[in-house]
PDB file of N, CA and C in Angstrom:
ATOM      1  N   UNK A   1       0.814  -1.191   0.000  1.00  0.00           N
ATOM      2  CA  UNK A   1       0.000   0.000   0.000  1.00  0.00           C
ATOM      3  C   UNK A   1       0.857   1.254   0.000  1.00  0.00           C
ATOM      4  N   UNK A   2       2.209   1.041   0.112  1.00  0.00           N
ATOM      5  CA  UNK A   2       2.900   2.127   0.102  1.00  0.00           C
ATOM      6  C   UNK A   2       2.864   3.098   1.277  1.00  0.00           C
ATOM      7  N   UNK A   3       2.824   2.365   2.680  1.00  0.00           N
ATOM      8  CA  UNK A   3       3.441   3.299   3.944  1.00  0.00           C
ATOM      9  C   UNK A   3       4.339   2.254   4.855  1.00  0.00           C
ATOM     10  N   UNK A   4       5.482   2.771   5.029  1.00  0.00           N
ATOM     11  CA  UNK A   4       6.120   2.311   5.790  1.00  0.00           C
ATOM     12  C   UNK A   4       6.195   2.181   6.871  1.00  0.00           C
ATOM     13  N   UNK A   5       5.515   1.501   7.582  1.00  0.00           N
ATOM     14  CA  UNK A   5       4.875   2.036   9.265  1.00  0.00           C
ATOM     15  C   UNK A   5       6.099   0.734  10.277  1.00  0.00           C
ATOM     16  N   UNK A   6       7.635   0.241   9.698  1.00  0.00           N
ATOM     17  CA  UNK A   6       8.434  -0.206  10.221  1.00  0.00           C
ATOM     18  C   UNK A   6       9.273   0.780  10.667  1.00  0.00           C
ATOM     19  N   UNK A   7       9.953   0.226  12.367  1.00  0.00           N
ATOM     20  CA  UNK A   7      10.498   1.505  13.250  1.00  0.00           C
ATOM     21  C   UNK A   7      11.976   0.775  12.553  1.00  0.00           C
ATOM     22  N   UNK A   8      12.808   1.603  12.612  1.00  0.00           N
ATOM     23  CA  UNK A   8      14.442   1.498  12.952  1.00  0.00           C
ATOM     24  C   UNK A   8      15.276   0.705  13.952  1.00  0.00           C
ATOM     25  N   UNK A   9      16.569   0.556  14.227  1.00  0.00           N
ATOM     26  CA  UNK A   9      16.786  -0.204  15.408  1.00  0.00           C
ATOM     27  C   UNK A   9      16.875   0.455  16.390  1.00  0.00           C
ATOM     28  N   UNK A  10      17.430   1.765  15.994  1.00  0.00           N
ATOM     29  CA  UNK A  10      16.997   2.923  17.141  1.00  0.00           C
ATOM     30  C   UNK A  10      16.357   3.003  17.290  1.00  0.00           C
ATOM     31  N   UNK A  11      15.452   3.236  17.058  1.00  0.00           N
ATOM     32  CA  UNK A  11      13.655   3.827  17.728  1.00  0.00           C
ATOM     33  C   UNK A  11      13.330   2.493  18.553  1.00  0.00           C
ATOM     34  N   UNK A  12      14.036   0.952  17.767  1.00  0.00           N
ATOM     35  CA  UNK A  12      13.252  -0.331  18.732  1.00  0.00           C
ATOM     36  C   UNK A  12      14.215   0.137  20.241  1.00  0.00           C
ATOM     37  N   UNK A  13      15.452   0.975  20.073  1.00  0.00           N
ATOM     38  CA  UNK A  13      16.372  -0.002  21.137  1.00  0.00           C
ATOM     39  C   UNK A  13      16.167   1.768  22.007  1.00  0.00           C
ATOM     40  N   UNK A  14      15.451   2.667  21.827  1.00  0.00           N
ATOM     41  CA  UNK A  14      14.795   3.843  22.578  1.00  0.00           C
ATOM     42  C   UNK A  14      13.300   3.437  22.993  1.00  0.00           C
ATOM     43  N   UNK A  15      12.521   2.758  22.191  1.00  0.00           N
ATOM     44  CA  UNK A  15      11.184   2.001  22.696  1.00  0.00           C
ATOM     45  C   UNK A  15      11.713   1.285  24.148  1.00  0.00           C
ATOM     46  N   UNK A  16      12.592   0.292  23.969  1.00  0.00           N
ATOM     47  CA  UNK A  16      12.574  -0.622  25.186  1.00  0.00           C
ATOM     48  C   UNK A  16      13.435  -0.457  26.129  1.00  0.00           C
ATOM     49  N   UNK A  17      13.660   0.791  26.043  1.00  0.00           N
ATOM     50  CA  UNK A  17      14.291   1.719  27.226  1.00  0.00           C
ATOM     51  C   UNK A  17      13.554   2.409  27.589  1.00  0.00           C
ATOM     52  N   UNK A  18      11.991   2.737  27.020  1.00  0.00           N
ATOM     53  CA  UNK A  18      11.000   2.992  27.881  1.00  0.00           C
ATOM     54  C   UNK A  18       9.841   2.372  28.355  1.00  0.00           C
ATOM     55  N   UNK A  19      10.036   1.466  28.614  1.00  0.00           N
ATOM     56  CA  UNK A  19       9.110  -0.043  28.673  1.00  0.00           C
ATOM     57  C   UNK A  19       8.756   0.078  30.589  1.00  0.00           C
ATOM     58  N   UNK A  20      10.345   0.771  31.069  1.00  0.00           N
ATOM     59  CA  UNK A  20       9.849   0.568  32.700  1.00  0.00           C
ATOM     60  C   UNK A  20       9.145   1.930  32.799  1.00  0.00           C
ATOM     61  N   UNK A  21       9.102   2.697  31.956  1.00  0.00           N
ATOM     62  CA  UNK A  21       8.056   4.085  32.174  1.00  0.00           C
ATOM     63  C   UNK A  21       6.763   3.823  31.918  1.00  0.00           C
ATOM     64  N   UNK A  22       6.592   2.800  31.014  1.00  0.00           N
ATOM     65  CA  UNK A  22       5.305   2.641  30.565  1.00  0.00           C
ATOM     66  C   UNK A  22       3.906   2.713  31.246  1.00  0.00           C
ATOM     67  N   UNK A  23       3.834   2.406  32.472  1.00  0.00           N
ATOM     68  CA  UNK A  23       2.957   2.026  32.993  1.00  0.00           C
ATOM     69  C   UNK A  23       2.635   3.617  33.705  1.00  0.00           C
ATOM     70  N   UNK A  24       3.208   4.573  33.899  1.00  0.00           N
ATOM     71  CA  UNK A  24       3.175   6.233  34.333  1.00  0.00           C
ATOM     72  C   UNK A  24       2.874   6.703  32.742  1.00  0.00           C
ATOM     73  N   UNK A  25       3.072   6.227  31.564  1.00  0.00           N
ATOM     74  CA  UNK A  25       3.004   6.957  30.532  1.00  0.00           C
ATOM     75  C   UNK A  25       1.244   6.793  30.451  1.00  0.00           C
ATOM     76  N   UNK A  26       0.504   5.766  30.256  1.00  0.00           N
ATOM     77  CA  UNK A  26      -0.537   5.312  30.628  1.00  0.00           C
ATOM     78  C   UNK A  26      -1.013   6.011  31.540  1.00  0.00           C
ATOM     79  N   UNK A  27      -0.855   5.982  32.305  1.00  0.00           N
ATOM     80  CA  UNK A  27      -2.107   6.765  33.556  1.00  0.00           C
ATOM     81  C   UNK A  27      -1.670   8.110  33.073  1.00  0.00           C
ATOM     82  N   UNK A  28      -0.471   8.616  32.575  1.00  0.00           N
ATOM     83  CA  UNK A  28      -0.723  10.475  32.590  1.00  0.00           C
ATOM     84  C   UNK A  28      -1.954  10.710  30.916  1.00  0.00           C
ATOM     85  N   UNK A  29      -1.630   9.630  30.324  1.00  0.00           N
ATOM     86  CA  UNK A  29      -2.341   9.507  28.923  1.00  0.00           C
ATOM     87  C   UNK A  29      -3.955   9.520  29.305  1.00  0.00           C
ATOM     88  N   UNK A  30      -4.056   8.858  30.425  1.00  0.00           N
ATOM     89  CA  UNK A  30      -5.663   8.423  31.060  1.00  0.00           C
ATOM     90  C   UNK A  30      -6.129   9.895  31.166  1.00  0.00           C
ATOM     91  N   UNK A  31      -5.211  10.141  32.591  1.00  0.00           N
ATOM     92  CA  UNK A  31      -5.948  11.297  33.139  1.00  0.00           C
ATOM     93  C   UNK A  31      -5.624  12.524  32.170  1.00  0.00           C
ATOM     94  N   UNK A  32      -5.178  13.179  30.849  1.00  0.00           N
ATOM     95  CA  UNK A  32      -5.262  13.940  30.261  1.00  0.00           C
ATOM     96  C   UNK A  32      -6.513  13.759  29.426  1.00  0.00           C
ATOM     97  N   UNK A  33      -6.786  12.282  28.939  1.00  0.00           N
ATOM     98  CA  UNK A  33      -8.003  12.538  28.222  1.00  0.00           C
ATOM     99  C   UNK A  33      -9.143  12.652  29.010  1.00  0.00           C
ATOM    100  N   UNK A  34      -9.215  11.952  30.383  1.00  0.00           N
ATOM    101  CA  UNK A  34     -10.142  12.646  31.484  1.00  0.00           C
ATOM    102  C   UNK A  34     -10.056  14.059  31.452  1.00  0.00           C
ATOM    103  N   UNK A  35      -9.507  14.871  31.771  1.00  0.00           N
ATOM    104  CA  UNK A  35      -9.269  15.855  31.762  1.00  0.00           C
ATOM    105  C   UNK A  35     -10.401  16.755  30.276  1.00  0.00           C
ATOM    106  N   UNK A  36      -9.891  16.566  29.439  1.00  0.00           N
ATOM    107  CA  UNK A  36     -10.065  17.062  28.016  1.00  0.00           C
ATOM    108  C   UNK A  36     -11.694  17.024  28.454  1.00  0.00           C
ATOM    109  N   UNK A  37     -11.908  15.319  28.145  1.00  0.00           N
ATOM    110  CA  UNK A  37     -13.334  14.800  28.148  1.00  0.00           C
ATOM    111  C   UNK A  37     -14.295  15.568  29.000  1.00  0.00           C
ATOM    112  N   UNK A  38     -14.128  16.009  30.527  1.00  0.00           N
ATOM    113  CA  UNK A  38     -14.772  16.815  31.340  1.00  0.00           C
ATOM    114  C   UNK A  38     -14.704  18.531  30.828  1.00  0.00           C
ATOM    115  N   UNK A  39     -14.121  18.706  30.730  1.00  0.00           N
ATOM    116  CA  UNK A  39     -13.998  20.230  30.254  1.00  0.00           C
ATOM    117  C   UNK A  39     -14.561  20.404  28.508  1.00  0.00           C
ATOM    118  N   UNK A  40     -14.507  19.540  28.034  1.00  0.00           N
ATOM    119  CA  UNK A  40     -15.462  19.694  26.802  1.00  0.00           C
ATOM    120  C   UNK A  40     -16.761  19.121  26.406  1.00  0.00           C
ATOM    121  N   UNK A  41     -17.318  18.891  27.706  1.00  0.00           N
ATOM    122  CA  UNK A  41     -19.078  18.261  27.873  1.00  0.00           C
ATOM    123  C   UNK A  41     -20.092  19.640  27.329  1.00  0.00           C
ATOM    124  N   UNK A  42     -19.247  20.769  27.295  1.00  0.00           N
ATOM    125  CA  UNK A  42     -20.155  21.940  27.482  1.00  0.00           C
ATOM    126  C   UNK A  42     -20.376  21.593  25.631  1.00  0.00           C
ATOM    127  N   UNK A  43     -19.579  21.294  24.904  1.00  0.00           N
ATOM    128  CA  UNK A  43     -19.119  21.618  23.185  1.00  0.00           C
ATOM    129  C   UNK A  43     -19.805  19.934  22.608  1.00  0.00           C
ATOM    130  N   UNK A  44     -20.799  19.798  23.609  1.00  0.00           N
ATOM    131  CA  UNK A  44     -21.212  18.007  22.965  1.00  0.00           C
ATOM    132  C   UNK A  44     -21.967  18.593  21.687  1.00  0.00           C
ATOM    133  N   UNK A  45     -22.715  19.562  21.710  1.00  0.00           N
ATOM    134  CA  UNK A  45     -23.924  20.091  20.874  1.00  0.00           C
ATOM    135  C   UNK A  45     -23.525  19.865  19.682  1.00  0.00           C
ATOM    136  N   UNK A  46     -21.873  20.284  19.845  1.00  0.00           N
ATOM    137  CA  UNK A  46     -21.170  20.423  18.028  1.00  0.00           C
ATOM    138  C   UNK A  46     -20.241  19.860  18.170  1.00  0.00           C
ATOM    139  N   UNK A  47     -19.964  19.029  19.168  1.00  0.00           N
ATOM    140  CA  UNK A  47     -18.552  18.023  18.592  1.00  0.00           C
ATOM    141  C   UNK A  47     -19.000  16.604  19.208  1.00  0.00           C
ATOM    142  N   UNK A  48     -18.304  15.352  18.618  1.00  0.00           N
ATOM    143  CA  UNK A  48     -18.862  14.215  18.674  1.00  0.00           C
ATOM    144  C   UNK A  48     -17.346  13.883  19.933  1.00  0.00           C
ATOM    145  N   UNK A  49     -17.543  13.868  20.653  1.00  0.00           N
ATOM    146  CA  UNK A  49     -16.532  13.846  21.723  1.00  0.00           C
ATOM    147  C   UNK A  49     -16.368  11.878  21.909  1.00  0.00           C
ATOM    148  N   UNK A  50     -14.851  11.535  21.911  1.00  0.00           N
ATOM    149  CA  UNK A  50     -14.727  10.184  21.675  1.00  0.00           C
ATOM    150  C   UNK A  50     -15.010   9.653  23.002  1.00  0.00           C
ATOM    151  N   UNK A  51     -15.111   8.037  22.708  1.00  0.00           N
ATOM    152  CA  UNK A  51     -15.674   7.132  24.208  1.00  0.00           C
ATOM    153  C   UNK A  51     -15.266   5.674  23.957  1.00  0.00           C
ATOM    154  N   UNK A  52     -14.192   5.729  24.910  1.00  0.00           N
ATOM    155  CA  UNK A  52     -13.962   4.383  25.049  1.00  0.00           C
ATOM    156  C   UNK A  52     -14.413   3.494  24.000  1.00  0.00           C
ATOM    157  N   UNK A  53     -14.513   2.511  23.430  1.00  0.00           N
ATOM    158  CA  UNK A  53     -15.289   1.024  23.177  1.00  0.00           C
ATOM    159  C   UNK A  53     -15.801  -0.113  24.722  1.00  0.00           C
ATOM    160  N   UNK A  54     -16.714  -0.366  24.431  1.00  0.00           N
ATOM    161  CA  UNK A  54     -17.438  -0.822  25.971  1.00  0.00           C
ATOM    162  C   UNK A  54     -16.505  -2.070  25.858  1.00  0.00           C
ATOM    163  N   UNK A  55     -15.743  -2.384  27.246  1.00  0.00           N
ATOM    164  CA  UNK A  55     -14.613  -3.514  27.068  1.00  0.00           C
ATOM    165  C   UNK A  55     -13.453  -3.289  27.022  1.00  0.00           C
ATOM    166  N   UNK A  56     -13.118  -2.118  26.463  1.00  0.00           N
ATOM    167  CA  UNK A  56     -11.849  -1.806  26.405  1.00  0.00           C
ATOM    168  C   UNK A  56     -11.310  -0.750  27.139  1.00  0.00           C
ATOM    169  N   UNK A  57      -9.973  -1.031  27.480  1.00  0.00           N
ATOM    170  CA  UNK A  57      -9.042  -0.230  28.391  1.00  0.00           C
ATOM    171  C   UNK A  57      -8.172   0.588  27.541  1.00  0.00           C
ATOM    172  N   UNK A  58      -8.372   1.428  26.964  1.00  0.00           N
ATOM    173  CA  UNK A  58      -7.667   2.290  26.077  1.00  0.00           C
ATOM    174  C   UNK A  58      -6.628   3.604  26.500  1.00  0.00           C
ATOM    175  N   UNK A  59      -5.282   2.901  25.990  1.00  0.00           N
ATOM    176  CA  UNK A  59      -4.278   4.451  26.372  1.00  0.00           C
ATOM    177  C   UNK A  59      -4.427   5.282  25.321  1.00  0.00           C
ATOM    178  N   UNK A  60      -4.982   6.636  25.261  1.00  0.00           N
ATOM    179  CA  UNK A  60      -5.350   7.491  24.445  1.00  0.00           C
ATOM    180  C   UNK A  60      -4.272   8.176  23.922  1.00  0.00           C
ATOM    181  N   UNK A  61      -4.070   8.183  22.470  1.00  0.00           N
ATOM    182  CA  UNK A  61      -2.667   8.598  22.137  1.00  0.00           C
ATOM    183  C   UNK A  61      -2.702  10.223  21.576  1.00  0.00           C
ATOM    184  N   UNK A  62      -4.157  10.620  21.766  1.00  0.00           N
ATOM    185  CA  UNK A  62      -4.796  11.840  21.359  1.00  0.00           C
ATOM    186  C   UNK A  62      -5.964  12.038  21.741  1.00  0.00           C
ATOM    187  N   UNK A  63      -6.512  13.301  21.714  1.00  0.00           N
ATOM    188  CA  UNK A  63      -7.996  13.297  21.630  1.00  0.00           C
ATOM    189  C   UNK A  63      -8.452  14.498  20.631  1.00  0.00           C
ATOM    190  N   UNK A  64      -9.289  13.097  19.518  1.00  0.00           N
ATOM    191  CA  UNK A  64      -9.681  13.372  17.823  1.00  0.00           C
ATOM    192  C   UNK A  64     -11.117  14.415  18.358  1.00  0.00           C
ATOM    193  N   UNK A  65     -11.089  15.547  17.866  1.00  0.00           N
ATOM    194  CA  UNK A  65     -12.498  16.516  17.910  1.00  0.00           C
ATOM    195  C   UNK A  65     -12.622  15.877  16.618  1.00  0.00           C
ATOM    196  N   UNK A  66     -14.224  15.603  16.079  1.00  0.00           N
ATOM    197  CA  UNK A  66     -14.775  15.706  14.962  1.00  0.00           C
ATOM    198  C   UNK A  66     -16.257  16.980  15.144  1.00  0.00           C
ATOM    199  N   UNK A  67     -15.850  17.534  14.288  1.00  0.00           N
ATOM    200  CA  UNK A  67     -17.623  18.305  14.096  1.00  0.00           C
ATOM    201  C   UNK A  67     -19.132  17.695  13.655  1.00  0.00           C
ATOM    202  N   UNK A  68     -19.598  17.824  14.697  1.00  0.00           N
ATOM    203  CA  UNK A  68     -21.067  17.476  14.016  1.00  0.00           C
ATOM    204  C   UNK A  68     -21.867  18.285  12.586  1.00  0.00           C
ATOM    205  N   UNK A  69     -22.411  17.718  12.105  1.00  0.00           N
ATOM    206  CA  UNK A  69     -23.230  18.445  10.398  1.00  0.00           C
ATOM    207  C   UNK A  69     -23.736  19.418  10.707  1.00  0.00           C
ATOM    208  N   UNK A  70     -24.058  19.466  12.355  1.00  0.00           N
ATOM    209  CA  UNK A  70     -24.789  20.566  12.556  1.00  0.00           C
ATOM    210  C   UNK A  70     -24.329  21.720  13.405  1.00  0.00           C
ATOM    211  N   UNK A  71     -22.839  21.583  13.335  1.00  0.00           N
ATOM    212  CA  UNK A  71     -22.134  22.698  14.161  1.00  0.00           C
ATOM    213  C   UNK A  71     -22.011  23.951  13.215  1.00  0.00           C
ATOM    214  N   UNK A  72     -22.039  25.310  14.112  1.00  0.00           N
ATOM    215  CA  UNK A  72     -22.013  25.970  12.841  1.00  0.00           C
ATOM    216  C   UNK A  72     -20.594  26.446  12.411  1.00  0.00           C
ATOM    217  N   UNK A  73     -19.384  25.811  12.415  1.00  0.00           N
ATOM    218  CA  UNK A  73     -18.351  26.367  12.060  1.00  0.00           C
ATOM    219  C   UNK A  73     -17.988  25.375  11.483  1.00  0.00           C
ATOM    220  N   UNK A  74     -16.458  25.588  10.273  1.00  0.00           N
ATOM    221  CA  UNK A  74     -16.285  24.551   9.447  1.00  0.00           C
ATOM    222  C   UNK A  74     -15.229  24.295  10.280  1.00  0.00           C
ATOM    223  N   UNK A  75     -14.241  22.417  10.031  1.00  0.00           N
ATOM    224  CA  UNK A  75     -12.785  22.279  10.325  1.00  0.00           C
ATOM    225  C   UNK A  75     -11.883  23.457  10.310  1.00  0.00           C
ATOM    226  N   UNK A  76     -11.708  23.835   9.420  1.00  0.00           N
ATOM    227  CA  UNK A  76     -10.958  25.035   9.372  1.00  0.00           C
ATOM    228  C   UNK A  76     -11.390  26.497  10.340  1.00  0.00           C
ATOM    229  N   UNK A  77     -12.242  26.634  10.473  1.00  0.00           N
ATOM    230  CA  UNK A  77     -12.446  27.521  11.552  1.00  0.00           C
ATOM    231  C   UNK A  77     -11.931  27.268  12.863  1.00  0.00           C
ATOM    232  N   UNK A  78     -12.219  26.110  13.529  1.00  0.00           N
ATOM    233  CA  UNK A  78     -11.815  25.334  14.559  1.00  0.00           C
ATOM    234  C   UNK A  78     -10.862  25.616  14.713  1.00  0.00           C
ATOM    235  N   UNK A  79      -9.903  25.172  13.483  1.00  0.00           N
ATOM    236  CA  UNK A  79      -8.563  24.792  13.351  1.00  0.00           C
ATOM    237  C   UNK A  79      -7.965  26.492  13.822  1.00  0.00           C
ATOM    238  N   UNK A  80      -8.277  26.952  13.600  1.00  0.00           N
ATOM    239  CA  UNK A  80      -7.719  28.630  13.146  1.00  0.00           C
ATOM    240  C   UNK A  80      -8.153  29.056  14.867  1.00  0.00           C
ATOM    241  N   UNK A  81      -9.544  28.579  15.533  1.00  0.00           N
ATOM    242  CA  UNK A  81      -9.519  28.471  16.790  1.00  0.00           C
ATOM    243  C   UNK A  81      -8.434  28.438  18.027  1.00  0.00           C
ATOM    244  N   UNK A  82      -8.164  27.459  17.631  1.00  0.00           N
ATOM    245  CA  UNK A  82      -7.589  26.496  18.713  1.00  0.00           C
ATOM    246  C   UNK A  82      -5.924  27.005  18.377  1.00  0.00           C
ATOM    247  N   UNK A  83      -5.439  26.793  17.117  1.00  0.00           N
ATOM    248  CA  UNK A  83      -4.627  27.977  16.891  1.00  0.00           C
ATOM    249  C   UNK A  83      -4.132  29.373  17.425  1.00  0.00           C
ATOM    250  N   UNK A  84      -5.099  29.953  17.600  1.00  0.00           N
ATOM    251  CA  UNK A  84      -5.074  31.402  18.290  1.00  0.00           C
ATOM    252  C   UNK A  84      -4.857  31.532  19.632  1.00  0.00           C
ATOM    253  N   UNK A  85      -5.595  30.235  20.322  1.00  0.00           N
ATOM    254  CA  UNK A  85      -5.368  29.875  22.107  1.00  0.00           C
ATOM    255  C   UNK A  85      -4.410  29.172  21.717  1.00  0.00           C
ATOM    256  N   UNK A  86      -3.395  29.067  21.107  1.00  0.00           N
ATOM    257  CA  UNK A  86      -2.066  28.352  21.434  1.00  0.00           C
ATOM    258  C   UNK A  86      -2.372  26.279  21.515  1.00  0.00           C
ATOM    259  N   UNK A  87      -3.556  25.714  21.331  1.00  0.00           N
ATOM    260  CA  UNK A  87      -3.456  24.677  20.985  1.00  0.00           C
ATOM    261  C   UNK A  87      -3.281  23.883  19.571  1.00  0.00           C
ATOM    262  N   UNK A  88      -2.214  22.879  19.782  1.00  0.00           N
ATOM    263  CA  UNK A  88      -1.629  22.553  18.876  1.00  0.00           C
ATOM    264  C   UNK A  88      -2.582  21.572  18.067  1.00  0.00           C
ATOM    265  N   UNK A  89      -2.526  21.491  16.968  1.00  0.00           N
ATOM    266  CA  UNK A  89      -3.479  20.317  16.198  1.00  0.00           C
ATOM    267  C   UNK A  89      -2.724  19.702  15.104  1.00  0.00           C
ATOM    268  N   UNK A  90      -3.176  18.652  14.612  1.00  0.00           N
ATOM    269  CA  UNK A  90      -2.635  17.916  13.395  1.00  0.00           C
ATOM    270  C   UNK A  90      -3.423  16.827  12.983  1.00  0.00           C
ATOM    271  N   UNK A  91      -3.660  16.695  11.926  1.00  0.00           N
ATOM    272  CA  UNK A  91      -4.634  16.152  10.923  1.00  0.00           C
ATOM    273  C   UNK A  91      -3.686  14.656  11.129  1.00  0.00           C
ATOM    274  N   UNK A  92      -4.396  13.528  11.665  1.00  0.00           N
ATOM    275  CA  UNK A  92      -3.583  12.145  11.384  1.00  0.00           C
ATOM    276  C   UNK A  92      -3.841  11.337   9.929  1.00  0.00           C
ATOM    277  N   UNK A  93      -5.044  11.371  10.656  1.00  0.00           N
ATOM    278  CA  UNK A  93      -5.812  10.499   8.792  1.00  0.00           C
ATOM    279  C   UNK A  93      -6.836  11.187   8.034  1.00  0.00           C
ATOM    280  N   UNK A  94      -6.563  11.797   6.670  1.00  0.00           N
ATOM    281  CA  UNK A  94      -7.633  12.419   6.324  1.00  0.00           C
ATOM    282  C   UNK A  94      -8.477  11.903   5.878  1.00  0.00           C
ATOM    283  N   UNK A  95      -9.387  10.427   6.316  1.00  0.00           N
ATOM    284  CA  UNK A  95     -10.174   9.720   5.861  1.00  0.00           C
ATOM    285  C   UNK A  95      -9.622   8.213   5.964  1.00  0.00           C
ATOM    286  N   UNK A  96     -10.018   7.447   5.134  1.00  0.00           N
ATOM    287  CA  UNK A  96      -9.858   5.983   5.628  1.00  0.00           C
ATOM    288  C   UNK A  96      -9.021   5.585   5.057  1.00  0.00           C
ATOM    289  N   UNK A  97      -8.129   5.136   5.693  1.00  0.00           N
ATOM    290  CA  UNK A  97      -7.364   3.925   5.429  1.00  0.00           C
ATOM    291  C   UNK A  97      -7.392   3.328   3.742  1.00  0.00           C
ATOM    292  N   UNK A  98      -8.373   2.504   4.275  1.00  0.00           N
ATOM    293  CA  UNK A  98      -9.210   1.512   3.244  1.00  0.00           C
ATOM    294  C   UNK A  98      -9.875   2.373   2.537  1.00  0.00           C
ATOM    295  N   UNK A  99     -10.058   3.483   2.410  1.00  0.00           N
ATOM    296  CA  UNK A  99     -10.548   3.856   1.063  1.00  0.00           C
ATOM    297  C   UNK A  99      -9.153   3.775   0.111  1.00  0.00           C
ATOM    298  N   UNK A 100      -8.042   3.866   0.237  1.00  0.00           N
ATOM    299  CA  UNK A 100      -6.733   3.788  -0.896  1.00  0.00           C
ATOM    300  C   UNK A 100      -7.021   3.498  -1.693  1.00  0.00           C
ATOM    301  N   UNK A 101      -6.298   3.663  -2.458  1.00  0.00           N
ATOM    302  CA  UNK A 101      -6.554   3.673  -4.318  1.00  0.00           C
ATOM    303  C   UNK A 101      -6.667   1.996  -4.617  1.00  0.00           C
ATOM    304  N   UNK A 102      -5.509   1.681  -3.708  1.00  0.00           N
ATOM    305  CA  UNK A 102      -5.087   0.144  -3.965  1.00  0.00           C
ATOM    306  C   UNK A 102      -6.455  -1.082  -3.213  1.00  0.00           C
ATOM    307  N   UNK A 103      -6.817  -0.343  -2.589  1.00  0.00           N
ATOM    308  CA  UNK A 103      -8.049  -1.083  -1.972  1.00  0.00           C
ATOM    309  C   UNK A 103      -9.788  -1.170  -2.459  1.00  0.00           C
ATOM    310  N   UNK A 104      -9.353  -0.320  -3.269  1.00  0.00           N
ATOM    311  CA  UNK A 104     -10.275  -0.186  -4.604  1.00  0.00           C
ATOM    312  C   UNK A 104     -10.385  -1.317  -5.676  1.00  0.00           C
ATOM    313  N   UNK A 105      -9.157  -1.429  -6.036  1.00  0.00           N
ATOM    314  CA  UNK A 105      -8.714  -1.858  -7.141  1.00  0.00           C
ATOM    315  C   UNK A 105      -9.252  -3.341  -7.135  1.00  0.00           C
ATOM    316  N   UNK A 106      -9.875  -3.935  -6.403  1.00  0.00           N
ATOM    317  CA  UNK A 106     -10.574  -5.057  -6.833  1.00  0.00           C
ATOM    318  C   UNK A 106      -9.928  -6.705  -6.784  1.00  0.00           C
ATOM    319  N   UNK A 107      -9.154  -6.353  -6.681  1.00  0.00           N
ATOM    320  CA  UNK A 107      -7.752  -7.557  -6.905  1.00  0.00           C
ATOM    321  C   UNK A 107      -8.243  -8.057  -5.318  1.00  0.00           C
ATOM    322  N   UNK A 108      -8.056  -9.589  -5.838  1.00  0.00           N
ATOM    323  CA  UNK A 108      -8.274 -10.128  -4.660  1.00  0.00           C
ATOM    324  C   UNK A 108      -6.903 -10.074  -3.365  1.00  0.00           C
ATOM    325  N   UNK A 109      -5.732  -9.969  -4.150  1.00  0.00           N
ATOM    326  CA  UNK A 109      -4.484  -9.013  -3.202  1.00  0.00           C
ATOM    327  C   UNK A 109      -5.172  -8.044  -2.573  1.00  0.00           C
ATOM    328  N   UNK A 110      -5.288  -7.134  -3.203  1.00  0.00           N
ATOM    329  CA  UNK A 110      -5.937  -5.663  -2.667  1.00  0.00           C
ATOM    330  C   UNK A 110      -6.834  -5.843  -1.565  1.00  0.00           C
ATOM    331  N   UNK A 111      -7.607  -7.165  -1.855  1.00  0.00           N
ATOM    332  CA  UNK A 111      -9.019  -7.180  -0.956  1.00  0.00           C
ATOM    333  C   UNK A 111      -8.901  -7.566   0.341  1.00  0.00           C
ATOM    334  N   UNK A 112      -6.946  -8.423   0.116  1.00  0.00           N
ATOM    335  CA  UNK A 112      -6.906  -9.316   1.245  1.00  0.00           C
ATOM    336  C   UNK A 112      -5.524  -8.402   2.259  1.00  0.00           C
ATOM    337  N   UNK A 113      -5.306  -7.344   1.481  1.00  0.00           N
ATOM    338  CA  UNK A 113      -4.208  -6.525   2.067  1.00  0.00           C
ATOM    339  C   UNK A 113      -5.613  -5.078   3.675  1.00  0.00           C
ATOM    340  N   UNK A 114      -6.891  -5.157   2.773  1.00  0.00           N
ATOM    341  CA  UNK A 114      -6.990  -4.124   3.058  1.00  0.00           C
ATOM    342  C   UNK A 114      -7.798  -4.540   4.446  1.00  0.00           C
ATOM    343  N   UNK A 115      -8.108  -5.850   4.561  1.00  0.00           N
ATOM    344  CA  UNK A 115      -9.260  -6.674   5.823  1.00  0.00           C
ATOM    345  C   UNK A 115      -8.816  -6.215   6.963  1.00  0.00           C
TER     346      UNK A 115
END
C-alpha cells in the first residue's frame, strides 16, 4: 500500500528503554483525556466527543475533535480556533485507510491486504 509504518533499530532499542516508564506513561495519557473529556461536555452540541469502546481499556494517544453536520463552524475555523489559544493540532488520517486507491482496485491481493 505504500506506507512504511516499520520503526528502525533505534527507535526499537529507545522504545525498550522505555518499557519501565510505561505504565506512568498510561495513567498520565488516562488522566489527560479525562481531563479534556470533562472540560469539553459543554461543546457536545457540536462536537462528537470520543468514548472508550465498551470492554476496552484504552491508552489514548490523542484526543480526535470531529464536528457534528450541525455545528455551525467549518474544520478550518476550529482549526484557526484552537490555533489562536495556542493549541496545537494535526490532521492524522484524512479519511480511511481503506478507502486507498489500492483497496479499490478489486484484486483479490488488494481485498486481502486491506481486511
Amino acid at each position: 500500500m505504500g506506507y512504511n509504518l516499520k520503526i528502525s533499530d533505534m527507535q526499537a532499542a529507545c522504545g525498550l528503554a522505555q518499557l519501565d516508564r510505561l505504565e506512568g506513561f498510561i495513567e498520565a495519557r488516562k488522566q489527560n483525556f479525562a481531563y479534556l473529556s470533562e472540560r469539553l461536555q459543554s461543546c457536545a452540541e457540536f462536537l462528537v466527543l470520543p468514548q472508550a469502546t465498551p470492554g476496552s481499556d484504552p491508552s489514548w494517544f490523542g484526543f480526535p475533535l470531529t464536528l457534528k453536520p450541525e455545528a455551525q463552524l467549518s474544520r478550518v475555523d476550529l482549526l484557526h480556533y484552537l490555533d489562536q489559544h495556542r493549541i496545537g493540532t494535526r490532521l492524522l488520517f484524512a479519511g480511511n485507510l481503506t478507502g486507498n486507491r489500492i483497496c479499490r482496485a478489486g484484486t483479490t491481493a488488494a481485498r486481502r491486504r486491506c481486511r
